[in-house]
C-alpha atoms as a PDB file:
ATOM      1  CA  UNK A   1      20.131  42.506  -3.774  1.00  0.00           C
ATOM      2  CA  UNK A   2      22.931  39.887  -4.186  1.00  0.00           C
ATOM      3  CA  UNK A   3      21.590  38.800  -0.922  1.00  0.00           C
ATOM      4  CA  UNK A   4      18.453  38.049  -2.330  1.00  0.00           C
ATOM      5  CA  UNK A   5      19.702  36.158  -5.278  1.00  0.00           C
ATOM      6  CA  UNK A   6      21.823  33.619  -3.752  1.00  0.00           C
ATOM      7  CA  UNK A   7      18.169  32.870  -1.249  1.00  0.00           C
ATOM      8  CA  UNK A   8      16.260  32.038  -4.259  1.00  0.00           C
ATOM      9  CA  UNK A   9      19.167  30.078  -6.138  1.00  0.00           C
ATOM     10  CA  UNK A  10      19.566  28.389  -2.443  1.00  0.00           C
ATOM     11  CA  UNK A  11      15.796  27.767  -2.069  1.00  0.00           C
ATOM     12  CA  UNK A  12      15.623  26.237  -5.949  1.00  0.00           C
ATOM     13  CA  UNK A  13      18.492  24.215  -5.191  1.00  0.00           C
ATOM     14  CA  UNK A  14      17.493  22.329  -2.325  1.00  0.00           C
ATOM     15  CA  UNK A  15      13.761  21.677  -4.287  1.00  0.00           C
ATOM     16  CA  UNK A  16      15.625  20.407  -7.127  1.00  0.00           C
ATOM     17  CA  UNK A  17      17.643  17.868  -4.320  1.00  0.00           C
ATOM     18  CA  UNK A  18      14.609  16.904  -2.587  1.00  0.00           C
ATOM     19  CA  UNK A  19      12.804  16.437  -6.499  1.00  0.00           C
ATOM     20  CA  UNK A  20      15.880  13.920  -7.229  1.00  0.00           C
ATOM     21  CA  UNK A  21      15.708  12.065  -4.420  1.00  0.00           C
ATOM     22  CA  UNK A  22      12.254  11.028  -4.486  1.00  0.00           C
ATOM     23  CA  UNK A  23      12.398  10.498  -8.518  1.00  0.00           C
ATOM     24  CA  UNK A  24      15.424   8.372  -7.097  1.00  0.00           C
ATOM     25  CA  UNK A  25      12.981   6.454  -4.640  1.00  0.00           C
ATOM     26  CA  UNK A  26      10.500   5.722  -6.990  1.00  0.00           C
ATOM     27  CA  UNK A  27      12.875   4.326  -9.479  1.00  0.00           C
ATOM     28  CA  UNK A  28      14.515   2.438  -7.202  1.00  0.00           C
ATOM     29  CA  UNK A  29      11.442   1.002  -5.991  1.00  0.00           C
ATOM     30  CA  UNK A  30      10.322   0.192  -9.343  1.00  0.00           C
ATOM     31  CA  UNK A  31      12.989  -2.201  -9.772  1.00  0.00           C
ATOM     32  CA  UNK A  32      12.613  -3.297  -6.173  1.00  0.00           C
ATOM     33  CA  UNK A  33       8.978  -4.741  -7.118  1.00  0.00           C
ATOM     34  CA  UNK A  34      10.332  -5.921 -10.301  1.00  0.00           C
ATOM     35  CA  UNK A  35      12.676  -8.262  -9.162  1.00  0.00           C
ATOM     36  CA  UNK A  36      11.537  -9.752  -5.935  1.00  0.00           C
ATOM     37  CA  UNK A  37       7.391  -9.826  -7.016  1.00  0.00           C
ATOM     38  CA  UNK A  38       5.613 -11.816  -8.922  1.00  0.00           C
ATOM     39  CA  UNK A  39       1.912 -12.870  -9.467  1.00  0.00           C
ATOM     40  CA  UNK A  40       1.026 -11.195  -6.635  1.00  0.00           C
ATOM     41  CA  UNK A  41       3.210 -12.773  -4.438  1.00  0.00           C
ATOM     42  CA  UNK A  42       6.837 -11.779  -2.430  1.00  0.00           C
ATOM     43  CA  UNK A  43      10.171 -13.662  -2.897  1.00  0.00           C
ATOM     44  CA  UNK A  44      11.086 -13.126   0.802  1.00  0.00           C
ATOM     45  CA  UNK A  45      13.455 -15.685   0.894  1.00  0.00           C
ATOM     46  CA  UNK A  46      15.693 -14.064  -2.216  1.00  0.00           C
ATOM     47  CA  UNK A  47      15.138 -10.473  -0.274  1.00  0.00           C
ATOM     48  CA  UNK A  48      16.290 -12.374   2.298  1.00  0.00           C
ATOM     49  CA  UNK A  49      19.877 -13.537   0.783  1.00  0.00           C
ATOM     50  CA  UNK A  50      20.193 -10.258  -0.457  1.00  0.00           C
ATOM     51  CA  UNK A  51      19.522  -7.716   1.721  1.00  0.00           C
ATOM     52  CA  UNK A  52      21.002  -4.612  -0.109  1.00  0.00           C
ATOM     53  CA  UNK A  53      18.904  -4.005  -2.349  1.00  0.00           C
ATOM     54  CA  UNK A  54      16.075  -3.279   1.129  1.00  0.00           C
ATOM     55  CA  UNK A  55      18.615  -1.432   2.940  1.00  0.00           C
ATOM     56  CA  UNK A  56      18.893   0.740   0.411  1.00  0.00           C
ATOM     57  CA  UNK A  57      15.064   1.799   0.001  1.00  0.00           C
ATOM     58  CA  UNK A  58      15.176   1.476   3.639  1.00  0.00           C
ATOM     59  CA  UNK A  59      17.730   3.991   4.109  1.00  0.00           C
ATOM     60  CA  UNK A  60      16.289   6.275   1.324  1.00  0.00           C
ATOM     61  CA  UNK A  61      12.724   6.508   2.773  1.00  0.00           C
ATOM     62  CA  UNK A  62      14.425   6.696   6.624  1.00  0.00           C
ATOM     63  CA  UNK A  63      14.966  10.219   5.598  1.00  0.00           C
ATOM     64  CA  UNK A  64      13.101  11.308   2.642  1.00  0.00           C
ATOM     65  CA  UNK A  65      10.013  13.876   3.274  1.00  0.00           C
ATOM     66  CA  UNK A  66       7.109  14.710   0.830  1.00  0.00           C
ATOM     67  CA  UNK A  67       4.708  17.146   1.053  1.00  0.00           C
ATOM     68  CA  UNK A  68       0.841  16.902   1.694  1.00  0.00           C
ATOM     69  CA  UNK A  69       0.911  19.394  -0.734  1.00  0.00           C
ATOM     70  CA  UNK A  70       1.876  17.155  -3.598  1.00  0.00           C
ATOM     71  CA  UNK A  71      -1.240  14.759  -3.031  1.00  0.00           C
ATOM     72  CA  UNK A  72      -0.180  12.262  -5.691  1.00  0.00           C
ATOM     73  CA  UNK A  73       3.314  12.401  -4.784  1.00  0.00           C
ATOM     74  CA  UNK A  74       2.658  12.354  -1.074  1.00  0.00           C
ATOM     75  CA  UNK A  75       0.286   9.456  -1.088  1.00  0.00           C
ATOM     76  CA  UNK A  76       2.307   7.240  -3.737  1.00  0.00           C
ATOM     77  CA  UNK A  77       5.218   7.653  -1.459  1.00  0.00           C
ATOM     78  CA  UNK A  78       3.720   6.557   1.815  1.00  0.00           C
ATOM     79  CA  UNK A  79       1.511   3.387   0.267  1.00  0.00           C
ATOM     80  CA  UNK A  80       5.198   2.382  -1.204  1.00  0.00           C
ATOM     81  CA  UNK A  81       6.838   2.742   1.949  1.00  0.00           C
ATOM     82  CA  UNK A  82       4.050   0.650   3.996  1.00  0.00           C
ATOM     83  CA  UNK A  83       4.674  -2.176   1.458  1.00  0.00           C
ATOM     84  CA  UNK A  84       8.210  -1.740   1.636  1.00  0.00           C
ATOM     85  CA  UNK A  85       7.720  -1.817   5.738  1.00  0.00           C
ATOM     86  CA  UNK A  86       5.743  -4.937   5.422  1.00  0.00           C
ATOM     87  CA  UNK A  87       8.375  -6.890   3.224  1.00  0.00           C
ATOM     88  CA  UNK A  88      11.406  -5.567   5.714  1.00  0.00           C
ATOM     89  CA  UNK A  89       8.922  -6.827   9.039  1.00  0.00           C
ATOM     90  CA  UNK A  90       8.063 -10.798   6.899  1.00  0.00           C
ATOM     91  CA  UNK A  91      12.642 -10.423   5.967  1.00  0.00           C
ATOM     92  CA  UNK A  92      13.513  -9.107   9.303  1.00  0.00           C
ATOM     93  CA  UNK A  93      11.904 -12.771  10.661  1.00  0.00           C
ATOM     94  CA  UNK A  94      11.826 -15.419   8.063  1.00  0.00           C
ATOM     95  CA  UNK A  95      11.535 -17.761   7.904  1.00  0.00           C
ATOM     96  CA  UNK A  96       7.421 -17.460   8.891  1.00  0.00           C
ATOM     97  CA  UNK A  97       3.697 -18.326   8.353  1.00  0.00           C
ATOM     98  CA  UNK A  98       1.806 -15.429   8.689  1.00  0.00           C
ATOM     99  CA  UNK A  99       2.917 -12.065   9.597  1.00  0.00           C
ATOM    100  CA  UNK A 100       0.301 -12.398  12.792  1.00  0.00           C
ATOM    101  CA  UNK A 101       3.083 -14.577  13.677  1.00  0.00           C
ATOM    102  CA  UNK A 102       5.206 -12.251  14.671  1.00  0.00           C
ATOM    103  CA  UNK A 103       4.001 -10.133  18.390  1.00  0.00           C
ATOM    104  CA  UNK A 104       3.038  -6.279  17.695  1.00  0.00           C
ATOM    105  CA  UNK A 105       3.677  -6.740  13.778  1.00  0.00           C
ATOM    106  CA  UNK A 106       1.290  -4.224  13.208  1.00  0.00           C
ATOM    107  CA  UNK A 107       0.957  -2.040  15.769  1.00  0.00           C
ATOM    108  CA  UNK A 108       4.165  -2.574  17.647  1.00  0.00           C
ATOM    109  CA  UNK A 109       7.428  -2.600  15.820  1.00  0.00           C
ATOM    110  CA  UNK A 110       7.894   0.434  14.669  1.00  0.00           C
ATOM    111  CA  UNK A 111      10.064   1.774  11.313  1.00  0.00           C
ATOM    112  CA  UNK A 112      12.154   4.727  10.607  1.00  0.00           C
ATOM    113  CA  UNK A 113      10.585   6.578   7.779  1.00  0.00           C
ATOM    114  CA  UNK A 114      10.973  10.590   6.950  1.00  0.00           C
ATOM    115  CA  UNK A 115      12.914  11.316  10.172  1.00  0.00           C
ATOM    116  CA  UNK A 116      10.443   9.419  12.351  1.00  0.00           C
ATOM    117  CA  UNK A 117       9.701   5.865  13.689  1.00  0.00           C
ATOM    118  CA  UNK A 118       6.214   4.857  12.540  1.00  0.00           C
ATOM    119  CA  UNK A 119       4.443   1.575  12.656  1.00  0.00           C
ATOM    120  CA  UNK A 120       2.299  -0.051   9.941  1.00  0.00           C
ATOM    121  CA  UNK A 121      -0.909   0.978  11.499  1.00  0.00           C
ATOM    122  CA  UNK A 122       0.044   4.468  11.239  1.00  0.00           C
ATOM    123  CA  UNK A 123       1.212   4.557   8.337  1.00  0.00           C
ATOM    124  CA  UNK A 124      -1.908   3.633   7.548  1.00  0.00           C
ATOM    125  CA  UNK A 125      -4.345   5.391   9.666  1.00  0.00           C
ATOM    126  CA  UNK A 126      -2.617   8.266  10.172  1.00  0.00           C
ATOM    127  CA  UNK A 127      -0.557   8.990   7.137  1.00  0.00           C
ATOM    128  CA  UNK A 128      -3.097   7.845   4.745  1.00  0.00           C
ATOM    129  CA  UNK A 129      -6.420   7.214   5.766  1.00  0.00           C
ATOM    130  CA  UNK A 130      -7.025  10.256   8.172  1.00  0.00           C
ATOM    131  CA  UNK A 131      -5.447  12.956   5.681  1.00  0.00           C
ATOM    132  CA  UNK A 132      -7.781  11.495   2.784  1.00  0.00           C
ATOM    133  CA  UNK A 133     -10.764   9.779   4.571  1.00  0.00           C
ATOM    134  CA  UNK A 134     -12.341   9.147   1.389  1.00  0.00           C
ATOM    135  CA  UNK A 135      -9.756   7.794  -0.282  1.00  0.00           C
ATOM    136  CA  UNK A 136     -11.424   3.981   0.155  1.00  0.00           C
ATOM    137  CA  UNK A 137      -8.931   2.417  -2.758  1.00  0.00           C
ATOM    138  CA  UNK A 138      -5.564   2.840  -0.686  1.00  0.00           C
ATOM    139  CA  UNK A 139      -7.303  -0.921   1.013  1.00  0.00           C
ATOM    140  CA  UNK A 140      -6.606  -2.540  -2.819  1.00  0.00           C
ATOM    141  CA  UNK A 141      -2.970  -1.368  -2.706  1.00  0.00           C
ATOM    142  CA  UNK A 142      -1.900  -1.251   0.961  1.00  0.00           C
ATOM    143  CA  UNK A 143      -0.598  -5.089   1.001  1.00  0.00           C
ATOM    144  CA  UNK A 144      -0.377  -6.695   4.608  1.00  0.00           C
ATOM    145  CA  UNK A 145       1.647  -9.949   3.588  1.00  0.00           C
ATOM    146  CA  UNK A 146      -1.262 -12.079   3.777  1.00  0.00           C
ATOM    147  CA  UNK A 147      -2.861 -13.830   1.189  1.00  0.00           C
ATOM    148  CA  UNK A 148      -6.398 -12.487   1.918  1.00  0.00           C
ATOM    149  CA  UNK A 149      -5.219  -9.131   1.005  1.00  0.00           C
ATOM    150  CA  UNK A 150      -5.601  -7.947  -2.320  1.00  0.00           C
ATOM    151  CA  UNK A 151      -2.361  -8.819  -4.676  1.00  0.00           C
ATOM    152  CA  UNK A 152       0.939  -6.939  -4.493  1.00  0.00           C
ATOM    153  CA  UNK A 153       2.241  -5.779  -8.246  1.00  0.00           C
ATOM    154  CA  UNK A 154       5.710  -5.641  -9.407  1.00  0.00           C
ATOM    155  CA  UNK A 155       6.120  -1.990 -10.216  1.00  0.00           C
ATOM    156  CA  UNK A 156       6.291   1.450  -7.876  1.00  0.00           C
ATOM    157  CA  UNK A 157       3.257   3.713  -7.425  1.00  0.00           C
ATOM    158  CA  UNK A 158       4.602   6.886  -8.986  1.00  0.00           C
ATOM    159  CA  UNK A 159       2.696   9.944  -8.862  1.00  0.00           C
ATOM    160  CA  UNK A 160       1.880   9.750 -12.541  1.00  0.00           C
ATOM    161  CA  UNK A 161       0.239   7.022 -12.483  1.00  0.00           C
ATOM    162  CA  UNK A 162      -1.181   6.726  -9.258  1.00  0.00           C
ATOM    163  CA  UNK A 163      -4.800   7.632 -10.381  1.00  0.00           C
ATOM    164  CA  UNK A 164      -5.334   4.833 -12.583  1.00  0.00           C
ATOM    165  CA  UNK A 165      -3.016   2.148 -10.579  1.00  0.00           C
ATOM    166  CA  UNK A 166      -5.475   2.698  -7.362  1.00  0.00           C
ATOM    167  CA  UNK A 167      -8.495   2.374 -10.111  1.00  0.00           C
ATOM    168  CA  UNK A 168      -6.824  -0.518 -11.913  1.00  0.00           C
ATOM    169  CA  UNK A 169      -5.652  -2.599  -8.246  1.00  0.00           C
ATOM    170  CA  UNK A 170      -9.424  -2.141  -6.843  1.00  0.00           C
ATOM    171  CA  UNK A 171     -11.254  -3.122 -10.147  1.00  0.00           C
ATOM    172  CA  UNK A 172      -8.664  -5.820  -9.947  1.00  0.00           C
ATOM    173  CA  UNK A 173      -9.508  -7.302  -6.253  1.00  0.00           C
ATOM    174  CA  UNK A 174     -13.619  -6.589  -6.753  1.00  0.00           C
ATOM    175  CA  UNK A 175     -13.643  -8.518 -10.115  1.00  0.00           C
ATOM    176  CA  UNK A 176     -11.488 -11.480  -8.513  1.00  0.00           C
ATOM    177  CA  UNK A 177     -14.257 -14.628  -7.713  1.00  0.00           C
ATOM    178  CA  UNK A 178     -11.794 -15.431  -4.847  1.00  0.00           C
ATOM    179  CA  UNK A 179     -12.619 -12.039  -3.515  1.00  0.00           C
ATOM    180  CA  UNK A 180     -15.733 -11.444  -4.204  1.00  0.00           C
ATOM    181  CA  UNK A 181     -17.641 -14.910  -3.642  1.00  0.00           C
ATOM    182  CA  UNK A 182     -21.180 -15.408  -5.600  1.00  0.00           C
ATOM    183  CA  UNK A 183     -23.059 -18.139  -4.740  1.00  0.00           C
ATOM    184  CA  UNK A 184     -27.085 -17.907  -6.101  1.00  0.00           C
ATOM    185  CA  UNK A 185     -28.105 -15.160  -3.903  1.00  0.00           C
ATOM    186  CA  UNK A 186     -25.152 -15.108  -1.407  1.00  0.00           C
ATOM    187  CA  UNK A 187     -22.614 -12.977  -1.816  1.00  0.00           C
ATOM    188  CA  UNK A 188     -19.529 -13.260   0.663  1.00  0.00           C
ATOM    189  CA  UNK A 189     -16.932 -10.458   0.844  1.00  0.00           C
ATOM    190  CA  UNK A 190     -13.388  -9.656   2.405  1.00  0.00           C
ATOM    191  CA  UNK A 191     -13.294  -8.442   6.211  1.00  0.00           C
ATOM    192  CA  UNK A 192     -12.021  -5.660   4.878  1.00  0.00           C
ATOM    193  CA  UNK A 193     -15.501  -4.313   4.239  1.00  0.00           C
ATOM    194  CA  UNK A 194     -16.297  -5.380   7.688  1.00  0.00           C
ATOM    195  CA  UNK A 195     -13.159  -3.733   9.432  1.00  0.00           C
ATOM    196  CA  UNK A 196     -13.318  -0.570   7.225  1.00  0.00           C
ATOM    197  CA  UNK A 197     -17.120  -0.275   6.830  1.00  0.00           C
ATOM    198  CA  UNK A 198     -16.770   3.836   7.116  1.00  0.00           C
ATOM    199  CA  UNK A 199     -14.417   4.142   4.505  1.00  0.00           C
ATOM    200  CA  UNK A 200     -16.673   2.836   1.951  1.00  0.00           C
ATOM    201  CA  UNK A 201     -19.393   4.707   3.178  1.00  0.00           C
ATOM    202  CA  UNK A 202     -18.107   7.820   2.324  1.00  0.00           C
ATOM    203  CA  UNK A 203     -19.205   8.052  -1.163  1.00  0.00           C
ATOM    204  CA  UNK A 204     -21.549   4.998  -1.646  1.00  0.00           C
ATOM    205  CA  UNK A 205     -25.231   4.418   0.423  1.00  0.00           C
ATOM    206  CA  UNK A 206     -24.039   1.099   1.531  1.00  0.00           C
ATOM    207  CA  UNK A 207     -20.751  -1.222   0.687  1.00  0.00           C
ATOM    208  CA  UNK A 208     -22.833  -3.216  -2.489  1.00  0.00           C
ATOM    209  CA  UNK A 209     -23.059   0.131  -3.986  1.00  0.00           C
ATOM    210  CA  UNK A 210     -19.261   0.994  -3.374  1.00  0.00           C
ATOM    211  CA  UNK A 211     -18.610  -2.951  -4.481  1.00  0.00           C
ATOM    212  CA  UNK A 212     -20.606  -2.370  -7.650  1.00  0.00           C
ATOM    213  CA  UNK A 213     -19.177   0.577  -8.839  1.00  0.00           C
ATOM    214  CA  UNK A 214     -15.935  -1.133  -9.790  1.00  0.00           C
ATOM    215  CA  UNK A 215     -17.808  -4.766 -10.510  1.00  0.00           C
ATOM    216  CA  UNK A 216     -18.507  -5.760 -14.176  1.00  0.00           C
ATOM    217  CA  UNK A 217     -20.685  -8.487 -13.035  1.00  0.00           C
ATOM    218  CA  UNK A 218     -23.071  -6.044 -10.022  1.00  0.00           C
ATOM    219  CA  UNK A 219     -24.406  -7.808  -7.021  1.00  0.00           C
ATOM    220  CA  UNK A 220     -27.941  -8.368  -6.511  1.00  0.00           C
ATOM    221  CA  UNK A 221     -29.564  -5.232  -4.885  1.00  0.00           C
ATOM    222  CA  UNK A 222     -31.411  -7.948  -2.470  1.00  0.00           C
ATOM    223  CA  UNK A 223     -28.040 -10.229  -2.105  1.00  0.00           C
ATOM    224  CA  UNK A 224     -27.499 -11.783   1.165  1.00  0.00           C
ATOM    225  CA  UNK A 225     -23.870 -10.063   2.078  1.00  0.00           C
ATOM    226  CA  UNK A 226     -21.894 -12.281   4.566  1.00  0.00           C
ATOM    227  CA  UNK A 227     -17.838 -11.787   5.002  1.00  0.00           C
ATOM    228  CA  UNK A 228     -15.397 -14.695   4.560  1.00  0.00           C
ATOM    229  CA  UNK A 229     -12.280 -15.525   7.088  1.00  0.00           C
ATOM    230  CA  UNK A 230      -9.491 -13.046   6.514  1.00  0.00           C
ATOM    231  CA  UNK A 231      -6.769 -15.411   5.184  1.00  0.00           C
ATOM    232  CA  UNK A 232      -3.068 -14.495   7.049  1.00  0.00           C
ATOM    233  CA  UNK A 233      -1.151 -17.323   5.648  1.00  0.00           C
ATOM    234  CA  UNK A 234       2.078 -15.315   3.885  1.00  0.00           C
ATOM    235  CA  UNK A 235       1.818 -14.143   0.412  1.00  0.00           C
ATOM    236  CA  UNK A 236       5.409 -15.700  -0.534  1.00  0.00           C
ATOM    237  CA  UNK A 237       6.491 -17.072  -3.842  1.00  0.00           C
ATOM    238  CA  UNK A 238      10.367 -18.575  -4.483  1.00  0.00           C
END
């Protein structure tokens, strides 16, 4: 019997640990954004010339796991850590242009997150997009350090939240006339659509529809859709 008890007080203790840590990593992160983000943009240069605050996250996610269980949890920890991942590939090489200048960026270099070394493609594919397929908004939050990805914001996704910040983040991009360019009857959109054309099929008859459910102003049902040339130039800000 006394067996028993000290299994359950073991088994509640080492939830309670792993429920501190990650409220610790999404604090932490919180502050993170705060400091080194603004309008959208990175201060890689000031992350740069002070890298402890990074190695800290970096060491925190290096180890932390989170269940598939916890959706909310499990996803806002793993879109954090791919922008985290992006910020330590830009740091890890700045001074640069684009993170396409750097060889294997995204499929190549690989990071050491919950116990494993993972690159920003799988993160992304694997972690995220092939666990919740029709999860199309993780493209509005999932920043690559270019500037013709949607805008990076200066807080954590928590679980809490994460509902509305993935609503709020792709209202945000669709609604944005640099994203979304209307011209008469032309309409030109992000390669995003292009690249991830299945994702935003999965709810929607075709990518207008997807585009006008989060667009005040809808599209034409007879517009002309073209897509513009992704823009890779770095998303920095001093």
């Amino acid at each position: 019997m006394k067996k028993s008890v000290f299994i359950v007080f073991f088994l509640i203790g080492i939830n309670f640990g792993f429920s501190q840590a990650t409220t610790e990593f999404f604090y932490k992160t919180d502050v993170f954004f705060k400091t080194y983000v603004a309008n959208g943009k990175v201060k890689y240069e000031a992350i740069k010339n002070n890298k402890e605050d990074l190695l800290a996250l970096k060491n925190m996610i290096s180890t932390l796991v989170v269940s598939k269980e916890n959706t909310l949890e499990y996803q806002a920890f793993w879109i954090n850590a791919y922008n985290i991942s992006v910020i330590d590939g830009v740091v890890a090489h700045y001074p640069i242009k684009s993170p396409l200048d750097v060889a294997g960026f995204f499929d190549k270099i690989t990071y050491k997150i919950s116990g494993t070394s993972i690159t920003l493609n799988d993160i992304e594919n694997k972690k995220l997009r092939a666990e919740f397929p029709k999860e199309a908004r993780f493209h509005f939050v999932l920043v690559c350090a270019g500037l013709g990805c949607p805008p990076i914001i200066n807080k954590a996704y928590q679980p809490s939240t994460l509902e509305s910040q993935l609503t709020q983040q792709t209202k945000k991009a669709i609604n944005n006339p640099s994203f979304i360019r209307v011209e008469n009857n032309k309409v030109n959109i992000s390669q995003l659509f292009e690249w991830y054309k299945k994702d935003f099929l999965q709810k929607d008859a075709s990518v207008t529809a997807f585009i006008n459910s989060y667009k005040s102003d809808k599209l034409p049902e007879d517009a002309k859709v073209g897509y513009y040339t992704y823009d890779w130039r770095l998303n920095e800000t001093k």
